[in-house]
Protein backbone atom coordinates (compact mmCIF):
# COMPACT_ATOMS: atom_id res chain seq x y z
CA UNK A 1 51.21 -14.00 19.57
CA UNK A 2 52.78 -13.85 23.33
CA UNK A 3 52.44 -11.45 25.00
CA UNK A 4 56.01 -9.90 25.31
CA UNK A 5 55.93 -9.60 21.34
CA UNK A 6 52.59 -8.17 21.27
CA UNK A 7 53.98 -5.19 23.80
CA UNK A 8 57.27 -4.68 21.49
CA UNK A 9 54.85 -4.51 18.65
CA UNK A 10 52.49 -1.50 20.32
CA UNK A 11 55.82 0.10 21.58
CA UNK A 12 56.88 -0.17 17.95
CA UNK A 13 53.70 1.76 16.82
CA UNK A 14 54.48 4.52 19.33
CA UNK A 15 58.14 5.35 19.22
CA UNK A 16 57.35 5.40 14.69
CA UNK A 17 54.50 7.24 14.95
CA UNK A 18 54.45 9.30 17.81
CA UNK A 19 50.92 8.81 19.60
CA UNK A 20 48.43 5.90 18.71
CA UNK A 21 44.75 5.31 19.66
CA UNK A 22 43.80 2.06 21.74
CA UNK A 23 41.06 1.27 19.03
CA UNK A 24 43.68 1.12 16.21
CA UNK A 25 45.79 -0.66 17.72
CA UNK A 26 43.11 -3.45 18.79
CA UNK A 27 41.98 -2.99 15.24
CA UNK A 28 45.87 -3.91 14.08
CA UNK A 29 46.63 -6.62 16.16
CA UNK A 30 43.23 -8.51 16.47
CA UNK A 31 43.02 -7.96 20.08
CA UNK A 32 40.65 -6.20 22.29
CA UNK A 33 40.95 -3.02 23.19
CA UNK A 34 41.06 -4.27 27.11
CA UNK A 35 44.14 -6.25 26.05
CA UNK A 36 45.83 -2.91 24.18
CA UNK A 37 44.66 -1.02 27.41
CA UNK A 38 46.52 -3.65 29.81
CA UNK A 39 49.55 -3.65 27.86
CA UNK A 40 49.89 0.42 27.55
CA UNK A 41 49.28 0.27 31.39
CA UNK A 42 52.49 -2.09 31.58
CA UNK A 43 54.79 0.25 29.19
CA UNK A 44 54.26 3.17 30.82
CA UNK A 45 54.86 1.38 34.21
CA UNK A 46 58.29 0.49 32.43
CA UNK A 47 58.55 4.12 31.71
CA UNK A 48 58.20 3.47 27.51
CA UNK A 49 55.17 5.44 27.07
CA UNK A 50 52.60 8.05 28.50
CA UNK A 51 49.18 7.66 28.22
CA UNK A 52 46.94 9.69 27.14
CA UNK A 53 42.77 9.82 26.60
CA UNK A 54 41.92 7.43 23.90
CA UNK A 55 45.42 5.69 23.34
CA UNK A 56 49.43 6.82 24.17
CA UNK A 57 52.05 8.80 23.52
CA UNK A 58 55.92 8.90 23.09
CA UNK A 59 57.60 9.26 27.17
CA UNK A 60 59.42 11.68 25.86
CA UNK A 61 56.36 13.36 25.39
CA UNK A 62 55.44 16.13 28.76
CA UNK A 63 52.28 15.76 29.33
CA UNK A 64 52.26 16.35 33.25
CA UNK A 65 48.37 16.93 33.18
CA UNK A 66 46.55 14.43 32.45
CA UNK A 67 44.55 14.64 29.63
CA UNK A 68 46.19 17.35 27.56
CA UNK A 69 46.62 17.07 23.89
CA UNK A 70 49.55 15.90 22.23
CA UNK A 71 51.63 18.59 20.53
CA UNK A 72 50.52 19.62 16.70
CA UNK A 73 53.40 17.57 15.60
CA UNK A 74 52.28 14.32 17.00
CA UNK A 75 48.88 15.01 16.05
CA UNK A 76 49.60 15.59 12.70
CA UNK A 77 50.74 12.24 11.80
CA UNK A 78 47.37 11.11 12.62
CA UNK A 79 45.35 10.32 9.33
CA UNK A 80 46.78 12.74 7.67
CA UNK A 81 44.62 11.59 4.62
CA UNK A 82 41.58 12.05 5.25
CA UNK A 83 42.63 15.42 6.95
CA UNK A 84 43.78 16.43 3.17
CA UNK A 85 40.66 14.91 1.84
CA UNK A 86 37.79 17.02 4.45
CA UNK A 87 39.73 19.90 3.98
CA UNK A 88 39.14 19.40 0.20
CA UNK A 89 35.44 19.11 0.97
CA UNK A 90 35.20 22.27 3.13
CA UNK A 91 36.94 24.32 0.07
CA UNK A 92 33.21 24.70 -1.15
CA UNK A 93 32.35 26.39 1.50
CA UNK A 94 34.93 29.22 1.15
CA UNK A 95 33.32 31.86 -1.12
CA UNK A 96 35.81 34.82 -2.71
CA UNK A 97 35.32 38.21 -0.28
CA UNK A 98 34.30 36.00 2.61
CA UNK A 99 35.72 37.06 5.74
CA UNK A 100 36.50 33.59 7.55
CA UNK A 101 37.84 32.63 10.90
CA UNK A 102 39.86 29.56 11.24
CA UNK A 103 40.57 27.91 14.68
CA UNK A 104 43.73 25.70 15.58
CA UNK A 105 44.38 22.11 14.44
CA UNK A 106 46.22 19.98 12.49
CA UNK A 107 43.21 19.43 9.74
CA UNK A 108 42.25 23.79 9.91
CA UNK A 109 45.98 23.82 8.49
CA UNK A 110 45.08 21.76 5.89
CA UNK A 111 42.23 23.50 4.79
CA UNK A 112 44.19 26.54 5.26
CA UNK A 113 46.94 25.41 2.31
CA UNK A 114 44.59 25.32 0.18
CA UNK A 115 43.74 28.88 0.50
CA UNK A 116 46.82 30.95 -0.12
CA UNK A 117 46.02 34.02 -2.19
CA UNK A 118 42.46 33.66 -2.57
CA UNK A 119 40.13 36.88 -2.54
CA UNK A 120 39.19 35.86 1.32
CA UNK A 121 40.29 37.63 4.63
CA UNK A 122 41.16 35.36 7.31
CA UNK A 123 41.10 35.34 11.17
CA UNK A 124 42.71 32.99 13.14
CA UNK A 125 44.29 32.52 16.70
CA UNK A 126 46.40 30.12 14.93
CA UNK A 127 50.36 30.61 14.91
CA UNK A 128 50.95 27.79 12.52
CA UNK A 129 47.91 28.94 10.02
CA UNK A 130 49.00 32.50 10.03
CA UNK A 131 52.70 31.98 8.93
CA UNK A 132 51.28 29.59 6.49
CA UNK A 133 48.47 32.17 5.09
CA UNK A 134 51.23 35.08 5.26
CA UNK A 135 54.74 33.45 4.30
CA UNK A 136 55.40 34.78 0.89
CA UNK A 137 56.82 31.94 -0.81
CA UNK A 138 56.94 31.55 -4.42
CA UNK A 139 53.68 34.04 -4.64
CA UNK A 140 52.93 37.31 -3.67
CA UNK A 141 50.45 37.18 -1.02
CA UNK A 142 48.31 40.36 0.55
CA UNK A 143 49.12 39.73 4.29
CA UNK A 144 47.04 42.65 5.26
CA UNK A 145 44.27 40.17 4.79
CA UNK A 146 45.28 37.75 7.28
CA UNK A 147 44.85 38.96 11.15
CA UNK A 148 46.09 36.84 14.01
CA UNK A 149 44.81 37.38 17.58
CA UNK A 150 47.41 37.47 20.07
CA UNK A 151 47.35 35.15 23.43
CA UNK A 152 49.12 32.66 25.13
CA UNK A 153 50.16 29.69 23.05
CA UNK A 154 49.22 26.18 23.88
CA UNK A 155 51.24 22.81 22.65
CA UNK A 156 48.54 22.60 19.77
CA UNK A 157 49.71 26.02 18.38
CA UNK A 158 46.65 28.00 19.56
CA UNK A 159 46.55 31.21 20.82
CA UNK A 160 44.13 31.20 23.96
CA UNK A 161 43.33 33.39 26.69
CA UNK A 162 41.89 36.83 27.38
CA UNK A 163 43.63 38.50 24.94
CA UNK A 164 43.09 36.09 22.01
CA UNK A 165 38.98 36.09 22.88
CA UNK A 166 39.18 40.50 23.63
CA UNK A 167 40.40 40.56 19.67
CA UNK A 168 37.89 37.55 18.88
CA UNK A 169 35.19 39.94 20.26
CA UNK A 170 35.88 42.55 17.70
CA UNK A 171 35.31 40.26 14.79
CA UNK A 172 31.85 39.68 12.58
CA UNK A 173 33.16 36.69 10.04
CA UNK A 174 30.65 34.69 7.13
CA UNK A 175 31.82 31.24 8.46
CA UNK A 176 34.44 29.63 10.96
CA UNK A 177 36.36 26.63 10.97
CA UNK A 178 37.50 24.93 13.22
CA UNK A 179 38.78 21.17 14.55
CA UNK A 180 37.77 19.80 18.08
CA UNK A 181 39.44 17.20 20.07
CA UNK A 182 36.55 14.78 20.46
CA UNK A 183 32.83 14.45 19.16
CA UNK A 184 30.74 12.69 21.40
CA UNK A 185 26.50 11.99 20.69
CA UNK A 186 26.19 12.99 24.18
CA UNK A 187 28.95 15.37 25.15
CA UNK A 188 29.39 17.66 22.06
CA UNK A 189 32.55 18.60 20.77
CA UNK A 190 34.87 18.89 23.54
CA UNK A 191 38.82 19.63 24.18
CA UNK A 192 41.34 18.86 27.34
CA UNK A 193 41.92 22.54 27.62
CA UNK A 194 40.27 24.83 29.36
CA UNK A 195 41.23 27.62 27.47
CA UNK A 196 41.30 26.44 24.50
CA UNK A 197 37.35 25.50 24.80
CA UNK A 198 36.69 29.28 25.62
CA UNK A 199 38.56 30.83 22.84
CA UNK A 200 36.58 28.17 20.46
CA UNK A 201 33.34 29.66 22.05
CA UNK A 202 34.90 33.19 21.19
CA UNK A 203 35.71 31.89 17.53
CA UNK A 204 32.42 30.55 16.63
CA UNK A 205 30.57 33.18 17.84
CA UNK A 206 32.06 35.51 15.08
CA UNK A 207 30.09 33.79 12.35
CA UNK A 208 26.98 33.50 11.03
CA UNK A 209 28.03 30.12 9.88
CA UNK A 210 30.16 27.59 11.43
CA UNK A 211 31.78 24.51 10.32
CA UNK A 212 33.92 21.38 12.26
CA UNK A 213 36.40 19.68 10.59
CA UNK A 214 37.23 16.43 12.22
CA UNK A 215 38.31 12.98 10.94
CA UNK A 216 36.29 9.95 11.99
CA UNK A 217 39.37 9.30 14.88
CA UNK A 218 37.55 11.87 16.91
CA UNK A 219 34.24 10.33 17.31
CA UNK A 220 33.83 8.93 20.85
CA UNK A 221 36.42 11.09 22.52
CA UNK A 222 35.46 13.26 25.12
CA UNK A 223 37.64 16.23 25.91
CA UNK A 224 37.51 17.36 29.64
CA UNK A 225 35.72 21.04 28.18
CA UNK A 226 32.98 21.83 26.25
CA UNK A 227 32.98 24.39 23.58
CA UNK A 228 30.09 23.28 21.24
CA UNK A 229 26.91 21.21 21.52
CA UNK A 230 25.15 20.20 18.58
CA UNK A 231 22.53 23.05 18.03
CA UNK A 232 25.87 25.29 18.37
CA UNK A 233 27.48 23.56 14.94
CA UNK A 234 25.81 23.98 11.59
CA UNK A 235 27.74 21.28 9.54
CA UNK A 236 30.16 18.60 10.41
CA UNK A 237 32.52 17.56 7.77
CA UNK A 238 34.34 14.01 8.43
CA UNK A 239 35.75 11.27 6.57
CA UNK A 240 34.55 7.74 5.21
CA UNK A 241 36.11 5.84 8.16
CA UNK A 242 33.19 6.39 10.34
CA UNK A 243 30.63 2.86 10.78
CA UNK A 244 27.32 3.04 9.32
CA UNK A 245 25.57 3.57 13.16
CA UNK A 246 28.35 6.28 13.99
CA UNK A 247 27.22 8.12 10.43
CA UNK A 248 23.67 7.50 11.39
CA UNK A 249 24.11 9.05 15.17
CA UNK A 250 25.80 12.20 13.89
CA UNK A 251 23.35 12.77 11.12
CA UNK A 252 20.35 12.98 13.48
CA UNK A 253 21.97 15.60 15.44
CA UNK A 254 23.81 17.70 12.98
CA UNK A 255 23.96 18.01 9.18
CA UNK A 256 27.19 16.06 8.38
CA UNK A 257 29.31 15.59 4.71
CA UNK A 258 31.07 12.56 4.85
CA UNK A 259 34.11 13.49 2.40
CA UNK A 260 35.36 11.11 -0.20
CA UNK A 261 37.90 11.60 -2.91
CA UNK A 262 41.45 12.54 -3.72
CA UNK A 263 43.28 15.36 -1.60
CA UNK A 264 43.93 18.08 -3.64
């Protein structure tokens, strides 16, 4: 393939989805990732794309610090999948009369659909999980269950700052949820937002138990904060797209469900 193709093909991937990872690409086009890199480096010299930790994103996409996230709606075309099926897999873990918190993310919102009008009250600093948990629908739905914290509201649809972690402080919860930018053997479970990683730290220390969600895209990325290490997370629920080593690494340092299945 020459090279010029090659480009219009990763510039293809982009523009259709929205933001792609270096490794996938590679993965797609039997290249290396160096190659991938060199050629993402050229379209976003051409002004085509932005790049971002771990891969690239739309131009028309601001991201005028490097390293922030891309919105929730570019990260939700991302395996949405195996989001569907670890959210599945975390359902067990949701007993009726639990209090829960749930933190932003595009595979927290899954988890949350799957809990509308069950016997649960819900915390979250999430704007999209809220109107999703209190948005009557088709159902009746007791919204008095469902607190959100107020805050200032990042591109991933959290709500971070002093006054989202003031209300966190006020909250005793059974278990939390929540997503993380990047899981790393070495750096934890990191994010590219400084507040964001502080409000997390708020959010998990509500619980007695906590939970990550996170599919197997996540491993390796390393987020400019940390909000978690290890001994901080009691389970890790991923998907089945993780290698046998990368199963093996997160296994020795925290107990981790590998979901499987149909979403529901």
């Amino acid at each position: 393939m020459l090279a010029a193709e090659r480009r219009g093909r990763v510039l293809t991937a982009v523009i259709s989805r929205g933001a792609v990872r270096v490794a996938d690409l590679a993965a797609e086009l039997g290249v290396s990732e160096m190659t991938i890199r060199r050629d993402l480096d050229q379209l976003e010299s051409e002004g085509e794309v932005s790049k971002v930790h771990g891969g690239a994103v739309r131009a028309d996409v601001d991201l005028a610090v490097r390293g922030l996230e891309p919105p929730s709606s570019l990260k939700a075309t991302r395996e949405p999948r195996a989001k569907q099926i670890i959210a599945a897999d975390a359902l067990r873990f949701v007993e009726d009369g639990m209090t829960i918190a749930i933190g932003a993310g595009t595979t927290t919102l899954e988890l949350a659909r799957l809990l509308r009008g069950r016997a649960i009250s819900v915390v979250t600093n999430s704007v999209s999980i809220f109107h999703l948990l209190t948005d009557p629908g088709d159902e009746p739905i007791d919204t008095s269950t469902v607190q959100l914290t107020g805050g200032q509201r990042t591109p991933s649809d959290a709500l971070v700052g002093p006054i989202a972690n003031a209300a966190l402080e006020r909250y005793r919860t059974d278990r939390a949820f929540i997503g993380t930018h990047g899981i790393d053997p070495a750096a934890g479970f990191t994010t590219p937002n400084l507040g964001e990683a502080e409000t997390n730290r708020k959010l998990l220390d509500t619980a007695r138990s906590t939970v990550v969600l996170a599919d197997h895209t996540k491993y390796g990325e390393i987020g400019a904060h940390l909000f978690a290490g290890f001994d901080r997370i009691d389970r890790l629920i991923t998907d089945d797209g993780l290698a046998d080593a990368q199963r093996a690494e997160l296994s020795d340092a925290v107990a981790t469900t590998i979901a499987e299945g149909q979403p529901r």
